[in-house]
PDB file of N, CA and C in Angstrom:
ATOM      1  N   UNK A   1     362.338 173.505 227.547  1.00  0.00           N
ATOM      2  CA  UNK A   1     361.244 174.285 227.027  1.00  0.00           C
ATOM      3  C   UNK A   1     359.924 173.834 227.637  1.00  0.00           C
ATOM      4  N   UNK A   2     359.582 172.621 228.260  1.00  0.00           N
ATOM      5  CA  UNK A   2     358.642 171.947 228.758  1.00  0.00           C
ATOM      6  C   UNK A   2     358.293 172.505 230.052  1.00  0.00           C
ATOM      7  N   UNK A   3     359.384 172.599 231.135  1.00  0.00           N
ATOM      8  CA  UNK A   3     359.667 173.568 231.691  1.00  0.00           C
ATOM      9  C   UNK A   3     359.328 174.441 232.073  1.00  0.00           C
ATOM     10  N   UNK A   4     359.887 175.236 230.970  1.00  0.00           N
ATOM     11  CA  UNK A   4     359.741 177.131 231.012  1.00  0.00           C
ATOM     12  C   UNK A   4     357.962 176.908 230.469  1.00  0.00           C
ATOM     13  N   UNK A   5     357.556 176.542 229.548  1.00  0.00           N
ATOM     14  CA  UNK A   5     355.650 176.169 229.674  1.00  0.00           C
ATOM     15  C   UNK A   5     354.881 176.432 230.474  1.00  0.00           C
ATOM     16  N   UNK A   6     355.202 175.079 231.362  1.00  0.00           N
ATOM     17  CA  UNK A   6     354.221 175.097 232.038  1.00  0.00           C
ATOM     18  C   UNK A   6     354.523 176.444 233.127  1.00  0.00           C
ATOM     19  N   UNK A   7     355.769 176.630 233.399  1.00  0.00           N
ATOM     20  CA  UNK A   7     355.766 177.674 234.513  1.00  0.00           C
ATOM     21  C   UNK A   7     354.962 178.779 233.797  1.00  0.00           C
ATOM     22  N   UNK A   8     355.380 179.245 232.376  1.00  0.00           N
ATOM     23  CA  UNK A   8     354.414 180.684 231.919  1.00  0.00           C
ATOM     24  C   UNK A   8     352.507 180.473 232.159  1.00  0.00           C
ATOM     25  N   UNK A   9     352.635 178.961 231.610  1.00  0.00           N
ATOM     26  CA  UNK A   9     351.346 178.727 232.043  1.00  0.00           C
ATOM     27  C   UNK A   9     350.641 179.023 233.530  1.00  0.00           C
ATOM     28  N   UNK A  10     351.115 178.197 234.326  1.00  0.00           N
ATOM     29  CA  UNK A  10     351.350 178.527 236.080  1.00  0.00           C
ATOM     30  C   UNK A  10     351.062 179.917 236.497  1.00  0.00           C
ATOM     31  N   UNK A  11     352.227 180.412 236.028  1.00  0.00           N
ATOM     32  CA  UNK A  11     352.237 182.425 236.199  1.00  0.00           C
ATOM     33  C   UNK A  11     350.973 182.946 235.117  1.00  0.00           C
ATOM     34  N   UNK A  12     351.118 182.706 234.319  1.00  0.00           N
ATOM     35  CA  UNK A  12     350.029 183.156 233.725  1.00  0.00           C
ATOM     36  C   UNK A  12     348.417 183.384 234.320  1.00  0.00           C
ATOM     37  N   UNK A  13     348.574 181.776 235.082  1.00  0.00           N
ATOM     38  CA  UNK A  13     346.623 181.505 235.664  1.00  0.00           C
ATOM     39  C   UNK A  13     346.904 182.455 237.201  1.00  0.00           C
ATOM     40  N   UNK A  14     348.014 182.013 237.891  1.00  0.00           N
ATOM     41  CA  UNK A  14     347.928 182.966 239.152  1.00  0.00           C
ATOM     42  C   UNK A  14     347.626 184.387 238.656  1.00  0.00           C
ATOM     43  N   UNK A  15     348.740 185.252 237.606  1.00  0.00           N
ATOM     44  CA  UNK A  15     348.728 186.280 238.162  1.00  0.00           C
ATOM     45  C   UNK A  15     347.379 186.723 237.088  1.00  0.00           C
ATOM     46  N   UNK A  16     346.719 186.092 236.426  1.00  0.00           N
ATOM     47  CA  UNK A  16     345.504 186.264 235.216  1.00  0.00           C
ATOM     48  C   UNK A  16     346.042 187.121 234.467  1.00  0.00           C
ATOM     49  N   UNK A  17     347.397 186.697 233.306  1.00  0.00           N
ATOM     50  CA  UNK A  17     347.871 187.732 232.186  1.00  0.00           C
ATOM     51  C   UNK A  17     347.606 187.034 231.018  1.00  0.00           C
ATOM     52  N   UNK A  18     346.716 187.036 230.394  1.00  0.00           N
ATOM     53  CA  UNK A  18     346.468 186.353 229.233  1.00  0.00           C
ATOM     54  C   UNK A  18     348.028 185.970 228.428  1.00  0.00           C
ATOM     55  N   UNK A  19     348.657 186.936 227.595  1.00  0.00           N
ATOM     56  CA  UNK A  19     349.385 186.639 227.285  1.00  0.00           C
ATOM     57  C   UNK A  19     350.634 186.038 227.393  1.00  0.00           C
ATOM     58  N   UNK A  20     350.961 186.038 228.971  1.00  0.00           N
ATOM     59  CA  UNK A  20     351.986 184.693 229.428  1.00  0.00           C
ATOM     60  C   UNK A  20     351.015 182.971 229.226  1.00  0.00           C
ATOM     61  N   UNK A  21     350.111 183.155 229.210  1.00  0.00           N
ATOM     62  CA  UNK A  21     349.523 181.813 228.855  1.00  0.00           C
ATOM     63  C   UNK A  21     349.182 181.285 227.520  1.00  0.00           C
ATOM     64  N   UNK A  22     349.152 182.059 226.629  1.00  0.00           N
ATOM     65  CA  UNK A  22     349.270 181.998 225.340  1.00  0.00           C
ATOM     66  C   UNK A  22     350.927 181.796 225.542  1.00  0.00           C
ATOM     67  N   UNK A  23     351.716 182.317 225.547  1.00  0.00           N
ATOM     68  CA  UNK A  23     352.861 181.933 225.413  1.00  0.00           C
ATOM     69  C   UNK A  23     353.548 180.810 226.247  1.00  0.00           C
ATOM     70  N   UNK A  24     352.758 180.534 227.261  1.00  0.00           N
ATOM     71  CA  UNK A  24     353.270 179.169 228.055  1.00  0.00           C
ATOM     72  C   UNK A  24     352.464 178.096 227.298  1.00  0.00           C
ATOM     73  N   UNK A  25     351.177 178.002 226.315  1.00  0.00           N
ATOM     74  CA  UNK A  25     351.086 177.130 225.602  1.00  0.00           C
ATOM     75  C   UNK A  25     352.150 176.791 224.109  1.00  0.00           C
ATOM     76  N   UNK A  26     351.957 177.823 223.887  1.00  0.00           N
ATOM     77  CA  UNK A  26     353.017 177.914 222.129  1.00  0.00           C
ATOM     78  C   UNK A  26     354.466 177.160 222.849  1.00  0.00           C
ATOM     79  N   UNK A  27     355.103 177.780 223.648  1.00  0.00           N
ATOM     80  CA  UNK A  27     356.312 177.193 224.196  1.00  0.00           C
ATOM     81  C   UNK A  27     356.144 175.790 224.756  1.00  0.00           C
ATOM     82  N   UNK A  28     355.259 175.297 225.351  1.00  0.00           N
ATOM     83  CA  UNK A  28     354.872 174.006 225.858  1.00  0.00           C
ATOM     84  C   UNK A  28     354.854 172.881 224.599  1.00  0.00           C
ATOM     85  N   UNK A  29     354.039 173.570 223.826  1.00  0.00           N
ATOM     86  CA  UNK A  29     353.446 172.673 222.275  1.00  0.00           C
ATOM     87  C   UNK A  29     354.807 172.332 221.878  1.00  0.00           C
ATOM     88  N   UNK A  30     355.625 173.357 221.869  1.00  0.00           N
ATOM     89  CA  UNK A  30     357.143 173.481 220.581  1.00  0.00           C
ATOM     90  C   UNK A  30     357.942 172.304 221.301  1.00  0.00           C
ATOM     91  N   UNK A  31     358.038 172.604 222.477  1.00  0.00           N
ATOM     92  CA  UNK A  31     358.552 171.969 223.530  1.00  0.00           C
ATOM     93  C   UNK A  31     358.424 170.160 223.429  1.00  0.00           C
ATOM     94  N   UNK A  32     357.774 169.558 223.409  1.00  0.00           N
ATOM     95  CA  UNK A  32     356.895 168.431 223.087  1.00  0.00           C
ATOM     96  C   UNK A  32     356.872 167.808 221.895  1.00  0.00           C
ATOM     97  N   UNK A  33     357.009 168.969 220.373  1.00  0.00           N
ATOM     98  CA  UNK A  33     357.415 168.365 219.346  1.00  0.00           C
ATOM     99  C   UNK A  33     358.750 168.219 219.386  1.00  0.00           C
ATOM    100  N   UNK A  34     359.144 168.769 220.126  1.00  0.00           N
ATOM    101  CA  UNK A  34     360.890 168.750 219.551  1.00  0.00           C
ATOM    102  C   UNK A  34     361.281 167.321 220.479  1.00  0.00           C
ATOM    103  N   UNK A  35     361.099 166.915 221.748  1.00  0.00           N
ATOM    104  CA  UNK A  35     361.096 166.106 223.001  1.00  0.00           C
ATOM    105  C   UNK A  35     360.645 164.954 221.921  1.00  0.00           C
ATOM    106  N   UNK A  36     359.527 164.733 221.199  1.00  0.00           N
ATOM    107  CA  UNK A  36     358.696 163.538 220.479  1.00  0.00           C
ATOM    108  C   UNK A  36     359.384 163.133 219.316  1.00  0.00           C
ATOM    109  N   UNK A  37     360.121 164.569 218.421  1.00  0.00           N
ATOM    110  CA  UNK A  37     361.261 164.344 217.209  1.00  0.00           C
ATOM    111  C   UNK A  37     362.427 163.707 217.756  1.00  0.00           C
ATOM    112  N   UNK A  38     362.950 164.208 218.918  1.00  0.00           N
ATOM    113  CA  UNK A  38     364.770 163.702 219.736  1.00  0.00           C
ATOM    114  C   UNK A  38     364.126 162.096 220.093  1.00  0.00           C
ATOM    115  N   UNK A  39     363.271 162.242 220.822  1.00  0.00           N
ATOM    116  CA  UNK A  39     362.799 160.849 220.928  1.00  0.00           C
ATOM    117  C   UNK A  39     363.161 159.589 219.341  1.00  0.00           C
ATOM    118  N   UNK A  40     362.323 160.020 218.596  1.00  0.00           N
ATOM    119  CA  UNK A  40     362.248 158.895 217.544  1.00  0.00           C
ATOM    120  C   UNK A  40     363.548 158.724 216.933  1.00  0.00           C
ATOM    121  N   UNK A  41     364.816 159.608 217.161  1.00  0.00           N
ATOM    122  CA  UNK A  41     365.482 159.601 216.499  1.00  0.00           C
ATOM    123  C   UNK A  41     366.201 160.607 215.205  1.00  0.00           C
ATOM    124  N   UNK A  42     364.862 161.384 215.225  1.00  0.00           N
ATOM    125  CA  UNK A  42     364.864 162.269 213.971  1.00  0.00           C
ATOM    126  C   UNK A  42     366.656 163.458 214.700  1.00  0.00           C
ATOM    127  N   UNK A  43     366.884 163.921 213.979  1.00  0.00           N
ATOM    128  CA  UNK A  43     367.755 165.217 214.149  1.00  0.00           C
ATOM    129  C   UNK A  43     367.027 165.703 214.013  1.00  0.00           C
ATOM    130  N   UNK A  44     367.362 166.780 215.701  1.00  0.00           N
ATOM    131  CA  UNK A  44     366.725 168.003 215.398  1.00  0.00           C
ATOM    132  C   UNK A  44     367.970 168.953 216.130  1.00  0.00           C
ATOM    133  N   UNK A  45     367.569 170.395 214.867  1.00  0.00           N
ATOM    134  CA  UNK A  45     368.770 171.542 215.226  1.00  0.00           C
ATOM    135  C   UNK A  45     369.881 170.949 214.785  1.00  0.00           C
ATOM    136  N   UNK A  46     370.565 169.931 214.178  1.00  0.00           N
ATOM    137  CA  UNK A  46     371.832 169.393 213.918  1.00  0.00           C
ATOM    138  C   UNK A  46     372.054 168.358 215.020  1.00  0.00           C
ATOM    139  N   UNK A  47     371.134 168.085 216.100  1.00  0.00           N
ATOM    140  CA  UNK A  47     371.277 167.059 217.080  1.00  0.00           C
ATOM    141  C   UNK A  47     370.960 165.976 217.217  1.00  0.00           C
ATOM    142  N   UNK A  48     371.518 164.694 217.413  1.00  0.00           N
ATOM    143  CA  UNK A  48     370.681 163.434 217.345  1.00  0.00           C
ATOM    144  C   UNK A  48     369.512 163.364 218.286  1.00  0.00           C
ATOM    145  N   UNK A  49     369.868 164.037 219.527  1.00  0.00           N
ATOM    146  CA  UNK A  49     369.118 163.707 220.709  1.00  0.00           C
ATOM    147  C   UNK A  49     368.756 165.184 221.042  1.00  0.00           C
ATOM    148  N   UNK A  50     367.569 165.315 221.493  1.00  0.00           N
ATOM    149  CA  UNK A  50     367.242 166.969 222.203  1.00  0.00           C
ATOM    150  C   UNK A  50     366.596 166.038 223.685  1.00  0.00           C
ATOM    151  N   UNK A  51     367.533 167.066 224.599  1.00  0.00           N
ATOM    152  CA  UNK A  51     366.893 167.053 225.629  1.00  0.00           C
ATOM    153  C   UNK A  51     366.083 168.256 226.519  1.00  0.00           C
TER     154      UNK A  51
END
């Protein structure tokens, strides 16, 4: 999901579509909590680990 982010972000500033960059942030953010939850340990989705 970190990923797919920054690329909407990326595409977003080249091609100037506002709304792929709003959505390459929201996906980036989600992306990062979930990466920071798998990290500590927490389950997330039923998973010990998210990668």
């Amino acid at each position: 999901m970190i990923i797919l982010g920054i690329a909407l972000l990326v595409i977003g500033f080249i091609l100037t579509i506002p709304i792929l960059w709003s959505i390459g942030i929201v996906v980036l953010v989600v992306g990062l909590i979930l990466a920071l939850l798998g990290a500590t340990g927490r389950a997330v989705g039923g998973r010990r680990h998210y990668w």
